[in-house]
C-alpha atoms as a PDB file:
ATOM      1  CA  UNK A   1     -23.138   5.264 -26.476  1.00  0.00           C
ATOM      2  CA  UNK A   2     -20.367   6.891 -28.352  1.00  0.00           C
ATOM      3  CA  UNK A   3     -17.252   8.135 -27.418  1.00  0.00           C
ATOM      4  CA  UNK A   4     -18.058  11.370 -25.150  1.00  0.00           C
ATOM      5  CA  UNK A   5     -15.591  13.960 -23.550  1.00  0.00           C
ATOM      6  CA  UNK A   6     -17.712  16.793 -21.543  1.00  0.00           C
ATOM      7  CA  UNK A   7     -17.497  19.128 -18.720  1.00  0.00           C
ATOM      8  CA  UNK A   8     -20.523  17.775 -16.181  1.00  0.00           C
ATOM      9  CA  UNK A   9     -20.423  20.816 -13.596  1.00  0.00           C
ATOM     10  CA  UNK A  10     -17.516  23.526 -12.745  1.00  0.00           C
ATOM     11  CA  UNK A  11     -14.120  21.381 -12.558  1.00  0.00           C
ATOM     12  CA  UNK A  12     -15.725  18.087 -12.471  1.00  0.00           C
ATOM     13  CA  UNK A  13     -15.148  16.049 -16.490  1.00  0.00           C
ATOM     14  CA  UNK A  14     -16.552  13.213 -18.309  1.00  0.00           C
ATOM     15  CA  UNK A  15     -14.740  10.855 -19.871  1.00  0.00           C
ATOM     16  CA  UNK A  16     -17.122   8.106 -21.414  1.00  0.00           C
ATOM     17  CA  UNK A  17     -15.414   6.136 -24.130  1.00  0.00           C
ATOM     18  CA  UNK A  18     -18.086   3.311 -23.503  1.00  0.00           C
ATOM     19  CA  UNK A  19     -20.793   2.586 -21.598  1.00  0.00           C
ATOM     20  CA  UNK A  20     -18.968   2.589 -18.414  1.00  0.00           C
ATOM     21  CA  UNK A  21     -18.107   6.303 -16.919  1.00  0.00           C
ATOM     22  CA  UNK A  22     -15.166   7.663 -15.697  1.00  0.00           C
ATOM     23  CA  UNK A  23     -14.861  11.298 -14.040  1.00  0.00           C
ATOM     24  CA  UNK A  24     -11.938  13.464 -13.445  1.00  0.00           C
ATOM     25  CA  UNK A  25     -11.912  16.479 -10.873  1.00  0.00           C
ATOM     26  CA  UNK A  26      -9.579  18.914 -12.428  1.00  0.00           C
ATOM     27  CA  UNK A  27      -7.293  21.187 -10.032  1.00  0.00           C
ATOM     28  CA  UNK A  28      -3.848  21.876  -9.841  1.00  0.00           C
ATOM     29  CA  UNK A  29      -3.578  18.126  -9.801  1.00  0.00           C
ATOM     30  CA  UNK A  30      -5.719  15.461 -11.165  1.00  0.00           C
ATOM     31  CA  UNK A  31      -8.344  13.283  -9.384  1.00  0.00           C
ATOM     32  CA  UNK A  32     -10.127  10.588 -11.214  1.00  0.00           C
ATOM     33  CA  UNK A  33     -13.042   8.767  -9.770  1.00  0.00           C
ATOM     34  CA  UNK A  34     -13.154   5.420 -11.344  1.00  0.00           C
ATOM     35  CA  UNK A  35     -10.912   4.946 -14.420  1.00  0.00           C
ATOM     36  CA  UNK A  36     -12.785   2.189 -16.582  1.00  0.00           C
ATOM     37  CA  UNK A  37     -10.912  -0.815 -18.993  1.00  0.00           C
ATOM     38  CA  UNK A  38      -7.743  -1.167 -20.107  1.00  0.00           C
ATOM     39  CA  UNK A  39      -8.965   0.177 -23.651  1.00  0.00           C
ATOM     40  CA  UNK A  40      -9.742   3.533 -22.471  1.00  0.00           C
ATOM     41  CA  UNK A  41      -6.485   4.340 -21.932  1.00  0.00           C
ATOM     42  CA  UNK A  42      -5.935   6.597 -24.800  1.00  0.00           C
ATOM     43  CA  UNK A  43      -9.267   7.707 -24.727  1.00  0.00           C
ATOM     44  CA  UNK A  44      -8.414   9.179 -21.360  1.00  0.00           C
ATOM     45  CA  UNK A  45      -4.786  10.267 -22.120  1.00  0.00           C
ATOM     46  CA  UNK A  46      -6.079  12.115 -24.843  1.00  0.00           C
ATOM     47  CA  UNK A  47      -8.732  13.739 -22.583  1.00  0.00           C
ATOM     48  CA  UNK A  48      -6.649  14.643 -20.121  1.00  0.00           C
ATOM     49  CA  UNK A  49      -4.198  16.554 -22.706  1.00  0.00           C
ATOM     50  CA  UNK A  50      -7.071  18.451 -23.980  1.00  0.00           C
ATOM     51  CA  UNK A  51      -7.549  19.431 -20.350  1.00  0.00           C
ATOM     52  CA  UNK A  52      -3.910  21.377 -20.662  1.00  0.00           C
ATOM     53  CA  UNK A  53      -3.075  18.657 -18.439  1.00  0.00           C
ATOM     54  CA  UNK A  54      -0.281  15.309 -18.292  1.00  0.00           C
ATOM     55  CA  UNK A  55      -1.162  11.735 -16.980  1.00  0.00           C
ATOM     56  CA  UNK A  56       1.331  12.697 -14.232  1.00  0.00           C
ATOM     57  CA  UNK A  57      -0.588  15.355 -13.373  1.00  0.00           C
ATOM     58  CA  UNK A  58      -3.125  12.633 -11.695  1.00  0.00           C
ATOM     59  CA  UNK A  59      -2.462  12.693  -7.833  1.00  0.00           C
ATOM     60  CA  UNK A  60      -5.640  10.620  -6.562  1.00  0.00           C
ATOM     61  CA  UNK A  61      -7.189   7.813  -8.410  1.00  0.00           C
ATOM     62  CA  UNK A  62     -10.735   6.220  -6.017  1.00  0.00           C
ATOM     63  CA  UNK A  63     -12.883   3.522  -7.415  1.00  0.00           C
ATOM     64  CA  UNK A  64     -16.232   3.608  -6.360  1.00  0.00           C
ATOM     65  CA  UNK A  65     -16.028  -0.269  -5.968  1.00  0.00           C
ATOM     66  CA  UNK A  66     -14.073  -3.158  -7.513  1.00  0.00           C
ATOM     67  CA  UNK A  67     -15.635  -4.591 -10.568  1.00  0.00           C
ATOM     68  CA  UNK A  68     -13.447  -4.861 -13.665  1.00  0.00           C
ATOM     69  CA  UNK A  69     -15.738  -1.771 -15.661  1.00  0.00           C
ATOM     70  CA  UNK A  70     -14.281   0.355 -12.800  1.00  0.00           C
ATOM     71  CA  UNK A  71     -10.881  -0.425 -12.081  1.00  0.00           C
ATOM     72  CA  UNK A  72      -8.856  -1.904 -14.659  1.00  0.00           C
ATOM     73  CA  UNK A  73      -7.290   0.838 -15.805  1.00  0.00           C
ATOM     74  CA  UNK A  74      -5.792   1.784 -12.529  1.00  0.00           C
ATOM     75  CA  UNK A  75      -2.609   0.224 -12.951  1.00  0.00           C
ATOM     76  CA  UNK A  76      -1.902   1.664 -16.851  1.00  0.00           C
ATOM     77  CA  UNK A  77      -2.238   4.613 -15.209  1.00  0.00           C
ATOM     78  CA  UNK A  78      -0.710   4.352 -11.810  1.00  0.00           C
ATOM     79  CA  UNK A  79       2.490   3.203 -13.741  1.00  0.00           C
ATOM     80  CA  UNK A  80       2.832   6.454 -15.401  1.00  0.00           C
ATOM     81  CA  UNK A  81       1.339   9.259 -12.895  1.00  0.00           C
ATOM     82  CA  UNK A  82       2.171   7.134  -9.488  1.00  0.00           C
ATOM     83  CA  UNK A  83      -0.957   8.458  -7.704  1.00  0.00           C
ATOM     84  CA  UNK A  84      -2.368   7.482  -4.861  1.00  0.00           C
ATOM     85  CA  UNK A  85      -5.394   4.947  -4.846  1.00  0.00           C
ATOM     86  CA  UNK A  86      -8.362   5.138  -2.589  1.00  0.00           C
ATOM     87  CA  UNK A  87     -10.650   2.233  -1.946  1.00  0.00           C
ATOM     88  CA  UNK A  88     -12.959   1.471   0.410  1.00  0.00           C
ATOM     89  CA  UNK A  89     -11.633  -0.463   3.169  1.00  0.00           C
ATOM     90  CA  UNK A  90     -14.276  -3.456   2.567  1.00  0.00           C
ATOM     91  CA  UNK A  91     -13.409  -3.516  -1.223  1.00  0.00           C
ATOM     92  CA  UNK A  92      -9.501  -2.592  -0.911  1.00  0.00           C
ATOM     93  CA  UNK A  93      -8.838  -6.197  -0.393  1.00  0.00           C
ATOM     94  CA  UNK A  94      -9.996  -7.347  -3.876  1.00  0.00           C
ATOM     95  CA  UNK A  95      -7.475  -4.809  -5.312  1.00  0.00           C
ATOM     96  CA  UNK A  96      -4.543  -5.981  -3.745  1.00  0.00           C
ATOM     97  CA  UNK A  97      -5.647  -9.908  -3.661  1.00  0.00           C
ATOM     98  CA  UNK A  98      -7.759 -10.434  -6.892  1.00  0.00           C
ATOM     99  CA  UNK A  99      -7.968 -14.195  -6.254  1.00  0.00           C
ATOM    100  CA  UNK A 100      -9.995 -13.799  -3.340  1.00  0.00           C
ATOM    101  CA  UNK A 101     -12.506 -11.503  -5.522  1.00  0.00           C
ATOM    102  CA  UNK A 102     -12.806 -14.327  -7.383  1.00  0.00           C
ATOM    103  CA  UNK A 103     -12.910 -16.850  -4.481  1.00  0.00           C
ATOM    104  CA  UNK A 104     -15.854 -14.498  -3.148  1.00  0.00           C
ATOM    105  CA  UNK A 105     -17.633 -13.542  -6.227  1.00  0.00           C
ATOM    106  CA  UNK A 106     -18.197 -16.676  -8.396  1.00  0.00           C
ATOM    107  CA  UNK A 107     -19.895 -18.886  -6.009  1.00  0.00           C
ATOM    108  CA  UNK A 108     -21.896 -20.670  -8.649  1.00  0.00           C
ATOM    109  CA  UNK A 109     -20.830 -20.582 -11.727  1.00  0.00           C
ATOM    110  CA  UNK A 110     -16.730 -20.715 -12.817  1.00  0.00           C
ATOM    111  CA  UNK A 111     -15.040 -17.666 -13.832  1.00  0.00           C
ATOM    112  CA  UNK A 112     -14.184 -17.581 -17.626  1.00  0.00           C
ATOM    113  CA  UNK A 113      -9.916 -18.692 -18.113  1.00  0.00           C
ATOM    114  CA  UNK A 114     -10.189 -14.738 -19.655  1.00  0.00           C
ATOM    115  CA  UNK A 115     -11.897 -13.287 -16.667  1.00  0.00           C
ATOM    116  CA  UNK A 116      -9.570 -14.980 -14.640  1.00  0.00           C
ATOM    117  CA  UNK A 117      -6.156 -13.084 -16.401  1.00  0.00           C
ATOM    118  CA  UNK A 118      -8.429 -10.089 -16.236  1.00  0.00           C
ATOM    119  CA  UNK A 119      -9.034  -9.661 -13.259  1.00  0.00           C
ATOM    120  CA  UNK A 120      -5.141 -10.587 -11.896  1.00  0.00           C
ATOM    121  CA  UNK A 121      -4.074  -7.494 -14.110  1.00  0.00           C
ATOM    122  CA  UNK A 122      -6.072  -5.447 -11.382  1.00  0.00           C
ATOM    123  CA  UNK A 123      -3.739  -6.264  -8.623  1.00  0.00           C
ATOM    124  CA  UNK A 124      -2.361  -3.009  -6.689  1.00  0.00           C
ATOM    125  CA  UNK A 125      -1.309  -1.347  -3.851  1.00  0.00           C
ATOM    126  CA  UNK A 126      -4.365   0.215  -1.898  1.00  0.00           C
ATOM    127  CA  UNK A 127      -2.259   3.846  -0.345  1.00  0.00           C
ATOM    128  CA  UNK A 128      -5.885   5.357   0.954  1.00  0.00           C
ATOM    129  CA  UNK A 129      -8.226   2.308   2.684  1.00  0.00           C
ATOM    130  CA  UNK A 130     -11.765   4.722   3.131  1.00  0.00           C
ATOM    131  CA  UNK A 131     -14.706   4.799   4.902  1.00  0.00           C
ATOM    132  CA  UNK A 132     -18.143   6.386   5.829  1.00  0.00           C
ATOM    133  CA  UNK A 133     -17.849   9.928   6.646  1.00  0.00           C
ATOM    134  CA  UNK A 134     -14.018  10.612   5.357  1.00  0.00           C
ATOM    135  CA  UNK A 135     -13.579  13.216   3.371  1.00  0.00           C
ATOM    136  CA  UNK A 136     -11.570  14.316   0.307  1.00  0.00           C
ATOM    137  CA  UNK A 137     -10.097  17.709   0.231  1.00  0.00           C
ATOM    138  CA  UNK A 138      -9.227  18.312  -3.905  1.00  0.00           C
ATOM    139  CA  UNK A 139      -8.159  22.139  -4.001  1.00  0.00           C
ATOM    140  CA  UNK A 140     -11.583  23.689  -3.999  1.00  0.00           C
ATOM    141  CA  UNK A 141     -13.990  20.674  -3.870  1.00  0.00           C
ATOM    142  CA  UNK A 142     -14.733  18.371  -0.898  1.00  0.00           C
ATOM    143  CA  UNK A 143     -16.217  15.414  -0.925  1.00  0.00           C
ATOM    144  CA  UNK A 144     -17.391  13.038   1.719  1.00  0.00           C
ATOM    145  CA  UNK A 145     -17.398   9.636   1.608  1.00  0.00           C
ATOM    146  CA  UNK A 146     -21.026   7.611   1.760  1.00  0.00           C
ATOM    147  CA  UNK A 147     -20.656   3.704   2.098  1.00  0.00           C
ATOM    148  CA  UNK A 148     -23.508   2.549  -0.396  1.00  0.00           C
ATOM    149  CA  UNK A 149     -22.938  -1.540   0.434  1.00  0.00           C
ATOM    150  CA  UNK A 150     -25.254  -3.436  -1.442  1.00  0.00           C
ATOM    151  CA  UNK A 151     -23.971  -4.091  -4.959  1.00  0.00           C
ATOM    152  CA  UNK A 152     -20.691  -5.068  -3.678  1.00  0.00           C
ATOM    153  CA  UNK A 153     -20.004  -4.659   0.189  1.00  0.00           C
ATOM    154  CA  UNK A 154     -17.411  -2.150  -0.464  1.00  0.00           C
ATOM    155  CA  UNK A 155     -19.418   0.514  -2.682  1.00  0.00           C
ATOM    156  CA  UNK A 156     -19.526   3.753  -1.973  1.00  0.00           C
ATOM    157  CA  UNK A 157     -20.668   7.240  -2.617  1.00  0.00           C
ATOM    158  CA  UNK A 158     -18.584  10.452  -2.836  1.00  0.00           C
ATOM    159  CA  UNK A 159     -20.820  13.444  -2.098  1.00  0.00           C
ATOM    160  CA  UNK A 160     -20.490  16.953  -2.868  1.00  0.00           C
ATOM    161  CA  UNK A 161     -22.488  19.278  -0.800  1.00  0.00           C
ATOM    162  CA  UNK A 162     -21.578  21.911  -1.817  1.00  0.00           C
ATOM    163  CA  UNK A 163     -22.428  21.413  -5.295  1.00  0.00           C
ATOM    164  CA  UNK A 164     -25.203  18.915  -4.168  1.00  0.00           C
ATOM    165  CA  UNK A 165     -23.708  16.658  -6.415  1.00  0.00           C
ATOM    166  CA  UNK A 166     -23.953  13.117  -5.903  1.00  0.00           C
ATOM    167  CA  UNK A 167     -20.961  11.020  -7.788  1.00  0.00           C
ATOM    168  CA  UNK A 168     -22.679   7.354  -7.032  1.00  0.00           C
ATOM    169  CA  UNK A 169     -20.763   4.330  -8.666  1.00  0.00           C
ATOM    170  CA  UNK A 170     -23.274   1.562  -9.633  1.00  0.00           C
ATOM    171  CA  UNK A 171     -24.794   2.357  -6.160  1.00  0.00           C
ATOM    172  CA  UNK A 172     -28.385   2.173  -8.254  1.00  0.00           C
ATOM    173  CA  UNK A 173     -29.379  -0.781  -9.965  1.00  0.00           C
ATOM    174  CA  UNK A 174     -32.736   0.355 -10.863  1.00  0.00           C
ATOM    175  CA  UNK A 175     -32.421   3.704 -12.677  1.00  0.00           C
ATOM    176  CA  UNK A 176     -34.700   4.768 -15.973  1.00  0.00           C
ATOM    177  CA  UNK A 177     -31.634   4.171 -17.769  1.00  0.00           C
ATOM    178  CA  UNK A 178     -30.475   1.084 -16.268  1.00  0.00           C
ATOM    179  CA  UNK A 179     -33.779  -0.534 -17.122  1.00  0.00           C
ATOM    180  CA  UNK A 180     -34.123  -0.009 -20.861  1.00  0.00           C
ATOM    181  CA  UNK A 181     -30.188  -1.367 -21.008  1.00  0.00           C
ATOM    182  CA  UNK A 182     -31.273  -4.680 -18.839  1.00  0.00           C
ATOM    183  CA  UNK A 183     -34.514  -4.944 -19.161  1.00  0.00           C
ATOM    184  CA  UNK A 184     -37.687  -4.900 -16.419  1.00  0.00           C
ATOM    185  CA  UNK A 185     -35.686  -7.879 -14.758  1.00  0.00           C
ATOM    186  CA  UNK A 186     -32.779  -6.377 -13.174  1.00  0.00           C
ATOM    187  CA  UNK A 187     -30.064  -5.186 -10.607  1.00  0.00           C
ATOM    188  CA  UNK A 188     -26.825  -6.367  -9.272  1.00  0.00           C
ATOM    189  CA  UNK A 189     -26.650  -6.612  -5.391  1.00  0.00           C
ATOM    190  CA  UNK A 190     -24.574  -8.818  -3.534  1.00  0.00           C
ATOM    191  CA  UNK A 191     -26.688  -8.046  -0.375  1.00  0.00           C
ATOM    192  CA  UNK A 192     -30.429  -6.852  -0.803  1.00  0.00           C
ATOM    193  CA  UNK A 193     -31.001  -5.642   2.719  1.00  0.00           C
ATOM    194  CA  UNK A 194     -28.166  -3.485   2.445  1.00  0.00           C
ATOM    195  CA  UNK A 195     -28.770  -1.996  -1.089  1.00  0.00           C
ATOM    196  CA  UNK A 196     -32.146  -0.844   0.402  1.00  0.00           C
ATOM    197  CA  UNK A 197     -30.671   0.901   3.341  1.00  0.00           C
ATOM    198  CA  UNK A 198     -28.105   2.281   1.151  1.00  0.00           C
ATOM    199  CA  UNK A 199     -31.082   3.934  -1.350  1.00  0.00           C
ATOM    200  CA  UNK A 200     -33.224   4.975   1.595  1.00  0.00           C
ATOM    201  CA  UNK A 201     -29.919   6.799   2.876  1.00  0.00           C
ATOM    202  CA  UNK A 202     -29.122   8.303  -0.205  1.00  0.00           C
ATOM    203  CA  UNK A 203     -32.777   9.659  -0.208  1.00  0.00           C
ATOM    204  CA  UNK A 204     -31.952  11.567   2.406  1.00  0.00           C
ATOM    205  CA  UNK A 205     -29.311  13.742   0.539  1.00  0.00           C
ATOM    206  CA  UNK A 206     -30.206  17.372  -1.101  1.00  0.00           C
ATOM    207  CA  UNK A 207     -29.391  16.236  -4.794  1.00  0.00           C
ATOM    208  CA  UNK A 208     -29.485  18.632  -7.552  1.00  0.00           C
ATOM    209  CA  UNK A 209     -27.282  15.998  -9.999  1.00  0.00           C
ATOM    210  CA  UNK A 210     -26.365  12.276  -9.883  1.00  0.00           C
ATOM    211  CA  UNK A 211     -23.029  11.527 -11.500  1.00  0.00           C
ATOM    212  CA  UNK A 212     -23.650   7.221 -11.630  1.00  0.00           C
ATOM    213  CA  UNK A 213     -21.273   4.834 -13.246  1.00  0.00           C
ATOM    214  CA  UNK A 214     -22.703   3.898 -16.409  1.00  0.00           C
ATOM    215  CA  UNK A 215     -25.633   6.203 -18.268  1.00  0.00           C
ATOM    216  CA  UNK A 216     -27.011   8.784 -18.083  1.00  0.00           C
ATOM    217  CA  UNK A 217     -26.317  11.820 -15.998  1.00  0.00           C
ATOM    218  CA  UNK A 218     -29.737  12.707 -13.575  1.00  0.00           C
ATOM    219  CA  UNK A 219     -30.478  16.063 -13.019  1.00  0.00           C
ATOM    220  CA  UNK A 220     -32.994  17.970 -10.636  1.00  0.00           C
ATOM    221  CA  UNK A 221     -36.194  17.445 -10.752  1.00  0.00           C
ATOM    222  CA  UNK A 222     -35.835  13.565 -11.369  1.00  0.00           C
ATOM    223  CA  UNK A 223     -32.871  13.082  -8.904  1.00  0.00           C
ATOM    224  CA  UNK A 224     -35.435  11.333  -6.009  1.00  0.00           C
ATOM    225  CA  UNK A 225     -37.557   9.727  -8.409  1.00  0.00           C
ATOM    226  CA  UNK A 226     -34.538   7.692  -9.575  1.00  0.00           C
ATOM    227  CA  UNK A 227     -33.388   6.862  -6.580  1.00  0.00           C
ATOM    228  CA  UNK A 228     -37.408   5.811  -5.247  1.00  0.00           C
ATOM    229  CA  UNK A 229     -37.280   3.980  -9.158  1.00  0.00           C
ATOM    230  CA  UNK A 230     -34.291   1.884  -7.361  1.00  0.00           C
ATOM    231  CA  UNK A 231     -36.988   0.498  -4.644  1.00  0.00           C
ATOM    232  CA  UNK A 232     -39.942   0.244  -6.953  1.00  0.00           C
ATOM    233  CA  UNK A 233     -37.626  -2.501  -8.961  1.00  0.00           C
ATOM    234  CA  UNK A 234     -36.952  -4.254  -5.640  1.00  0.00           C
ATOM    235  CA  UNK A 235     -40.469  -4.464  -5.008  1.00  0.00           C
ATOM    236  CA  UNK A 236     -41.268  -5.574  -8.475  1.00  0.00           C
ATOM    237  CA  UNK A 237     -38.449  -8.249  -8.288  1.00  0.00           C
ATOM    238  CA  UNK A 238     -39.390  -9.543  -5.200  1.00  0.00           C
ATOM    239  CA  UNK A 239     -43.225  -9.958  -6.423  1.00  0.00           C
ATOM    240  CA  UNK A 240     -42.014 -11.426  -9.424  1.00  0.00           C
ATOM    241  CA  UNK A 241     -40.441 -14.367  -7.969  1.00  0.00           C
ATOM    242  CA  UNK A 242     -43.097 -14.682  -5.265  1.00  0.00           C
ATOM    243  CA  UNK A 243     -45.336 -15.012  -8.545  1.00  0.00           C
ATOM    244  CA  UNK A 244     -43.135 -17.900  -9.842  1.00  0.00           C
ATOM    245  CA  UNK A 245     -42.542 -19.807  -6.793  1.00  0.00           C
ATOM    246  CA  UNK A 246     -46.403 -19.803  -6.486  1.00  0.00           C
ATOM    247  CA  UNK A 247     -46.123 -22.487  -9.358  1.00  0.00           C
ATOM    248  CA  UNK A 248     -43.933 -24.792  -7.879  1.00  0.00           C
ATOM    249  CA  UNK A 249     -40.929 -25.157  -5.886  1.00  0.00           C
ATOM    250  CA  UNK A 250     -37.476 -23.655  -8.075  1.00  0.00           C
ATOM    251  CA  UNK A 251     -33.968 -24.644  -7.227  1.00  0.00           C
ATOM    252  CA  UNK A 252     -32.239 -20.742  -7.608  1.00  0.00           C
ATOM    253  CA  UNK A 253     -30.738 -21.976 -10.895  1.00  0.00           C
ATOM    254  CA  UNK A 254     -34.430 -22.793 -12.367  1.00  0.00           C
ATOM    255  CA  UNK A 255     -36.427 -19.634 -10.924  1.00  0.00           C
ATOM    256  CA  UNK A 256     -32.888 -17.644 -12.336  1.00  0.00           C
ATOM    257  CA  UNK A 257     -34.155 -18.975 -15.820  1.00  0.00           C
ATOM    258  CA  UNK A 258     -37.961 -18.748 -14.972  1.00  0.00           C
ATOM    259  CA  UNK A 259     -37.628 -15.015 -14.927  1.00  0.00           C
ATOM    260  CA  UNK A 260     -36.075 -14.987 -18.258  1.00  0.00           C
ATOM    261  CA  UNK A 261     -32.579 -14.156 -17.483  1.00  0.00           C
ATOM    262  CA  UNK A 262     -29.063 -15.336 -18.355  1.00  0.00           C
ATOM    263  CA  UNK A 263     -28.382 -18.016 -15.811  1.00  0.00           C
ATOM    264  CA  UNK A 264     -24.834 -16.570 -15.225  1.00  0.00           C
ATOM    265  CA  UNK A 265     -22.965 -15.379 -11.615  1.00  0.00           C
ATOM    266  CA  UNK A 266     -24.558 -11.696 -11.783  1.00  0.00           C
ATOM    267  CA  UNK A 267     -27.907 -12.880 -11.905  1.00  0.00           C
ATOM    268  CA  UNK A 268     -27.673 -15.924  -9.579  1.00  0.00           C
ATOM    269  CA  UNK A 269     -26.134 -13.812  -6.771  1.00  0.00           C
ATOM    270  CA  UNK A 270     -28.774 -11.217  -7.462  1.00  0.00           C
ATOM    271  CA  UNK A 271     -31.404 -13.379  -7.257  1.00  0.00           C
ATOM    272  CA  UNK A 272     -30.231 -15.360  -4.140  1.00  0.00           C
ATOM    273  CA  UNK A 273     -29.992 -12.266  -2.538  1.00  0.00           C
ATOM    274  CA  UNK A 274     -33.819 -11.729  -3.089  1.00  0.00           C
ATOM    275  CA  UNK A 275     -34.178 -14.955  -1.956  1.00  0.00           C
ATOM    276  CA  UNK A 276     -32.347 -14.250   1.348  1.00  0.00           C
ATOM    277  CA  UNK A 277     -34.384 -11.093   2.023  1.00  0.00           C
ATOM    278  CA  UNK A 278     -37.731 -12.921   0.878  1.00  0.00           C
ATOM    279  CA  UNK A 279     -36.709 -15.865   3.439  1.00  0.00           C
ATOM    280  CA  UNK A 280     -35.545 -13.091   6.278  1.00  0.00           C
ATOM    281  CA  UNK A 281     -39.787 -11.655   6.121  1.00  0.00           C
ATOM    282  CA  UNK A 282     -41.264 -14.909   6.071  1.00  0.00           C
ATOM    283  CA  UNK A 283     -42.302 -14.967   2.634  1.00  0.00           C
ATOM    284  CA  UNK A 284     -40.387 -18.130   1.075  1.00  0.00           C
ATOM    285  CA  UNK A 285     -39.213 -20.875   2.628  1.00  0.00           C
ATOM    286  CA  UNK A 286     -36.287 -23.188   2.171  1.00  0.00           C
ATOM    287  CA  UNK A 287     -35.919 -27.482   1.426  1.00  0.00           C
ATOM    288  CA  UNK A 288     -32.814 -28.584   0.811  1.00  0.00           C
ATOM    289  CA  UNK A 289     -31.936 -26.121  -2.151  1.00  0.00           C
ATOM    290  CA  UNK A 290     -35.468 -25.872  -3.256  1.00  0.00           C
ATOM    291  CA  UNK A 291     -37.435 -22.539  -2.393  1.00  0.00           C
ATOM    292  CA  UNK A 292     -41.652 -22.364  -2.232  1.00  0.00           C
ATOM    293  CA  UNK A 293     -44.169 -20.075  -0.742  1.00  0.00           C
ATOM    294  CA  UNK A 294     -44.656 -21.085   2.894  1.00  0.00           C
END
């Protein structure tokens, strides 16, 4: 995707210099709801002065969760606007220690030397730790916070319902969109059980528009069939491996590759999180690190 700069819905902005999207709520003041890499920086500064409006006009930065796509641009701006950051309280952590992010994260395979300095330029001060049900009062729109754990345990939500707008992070990992940029093997979830109880609350939401992380906007009438898409490619993961363990027995690096994806962090965390839901109903069992059909 090219370099995008559009008004979404009444005061709510898109600022999309990549593939990863940020928002801004414009007010008086400034809110911005994720605020992407470090390169985006004058992508958004220019934004935000075609807005009428000064980076120090920005009183409220809150990352949906703490990947790098999502938060590494806190601190270029946080320099020059000094607003306040809001994090969820599970994810705050990772912000203000990135070294146990890493610690936590990359559990299988070594972080890159690069990712590594990356990810230490995210290191902040956390002023706003959130959780389920707070809201956020920005001059004439509300929002309420909805803890979405799954792809990290810290994801969340911010719902406007009002507007019925829905501003949802990387909560879904199994989108139209998502798909044709990953391919029919897919998602990112540090914890399947939750991810599902996450979707299945979101269902429960009146939606009229979806505002996710990366592309593309959803808009009424497909807003529940996206989010029921996000189950359908659990399903279809989960009967996919049961289809390759039915082989033979797979250490979780060699059913990772079996399945024709990158045997990288992302994937092996995904995938042992299938594992861990598939072993939970009885449907795989474990030998030593070797999983097979019971």
């Amino acid at each position: 995707m090219g370099k995008e700069h559009v008004r979404v819905v009444n005061n709510v902005h898109l600022i999309a210099p990549s593939w990863s999207y940020v928002y801004v709520i414009v007010g008086e003041k400034l809110a911005f709801i994720d605020t992407g890499l470090p390169q985006y920086f004058e992508d958004i500064k220019k934004y935000v002065a075609d807005l009428g409006h000064r980076l120090q006009d920005i009183s409220l930065i809150i990352n949906t969760h703490v990947h790098e796509d999502h938060v590494a641009c806190n601190k270029a701006l946080k320099d020059i606007c000094r607003a306040k950051l809001a994090v969820h309280e599970l994810d705050a952590k990772y912000i203000e220690n990135p070294d146990d992010f890493l610690k936590d994260t990359f559990r299988h395979v070594p972080p890159s030397k690069e990712y590594v300095t990356e990810s230490k330029s995210w290191k902040d001060k956390v002023d706003i730790f959130l959780k389920d049900g707070d809201t956020v009062d920005l001059s004439d729109t509300t929002l309420k916070v909805v803890h979405a754990p799954g792809h990290t345990q810290g994801s969340i939500c911010l719902y406007d319902k009002e507007r019925k707008v829905l501003f949802s992070g990387d909560a879904l990992q199994g989108t139209t969109e998502f798909v044709k940029e990953f391919g029919p093997v897919t998602g990112l979830y540090t914890n399947l059980d939750a991810y599902i109880r996450s979707i299945q609350r979101l269902l429960s939401l009146d939606l009229d528009m979806i505002l996710p992380g990366h592309p593309d906007i959803i808009k009424n009438p497909n807003t529940r069939k996206e989010l029921e898409n996000c189950l359908e490619r659990v399903s279809y993961m989960n009967d996919k491996i049961l289809q390759n363990l039915q082989k033979t027995e797979m250490t979780l690096e060699k059913l990772t590759e079996a399945l024709g994806i990158p045997v990288d962090e992302w994937n092996l965390t995904s995938i042992e999180s299938h594992i861990k839901y598939l072993l939970n109903k009885g449907l795989v069992k474990k030998k030593g690190t070797y999983y097979s059909l019971p």
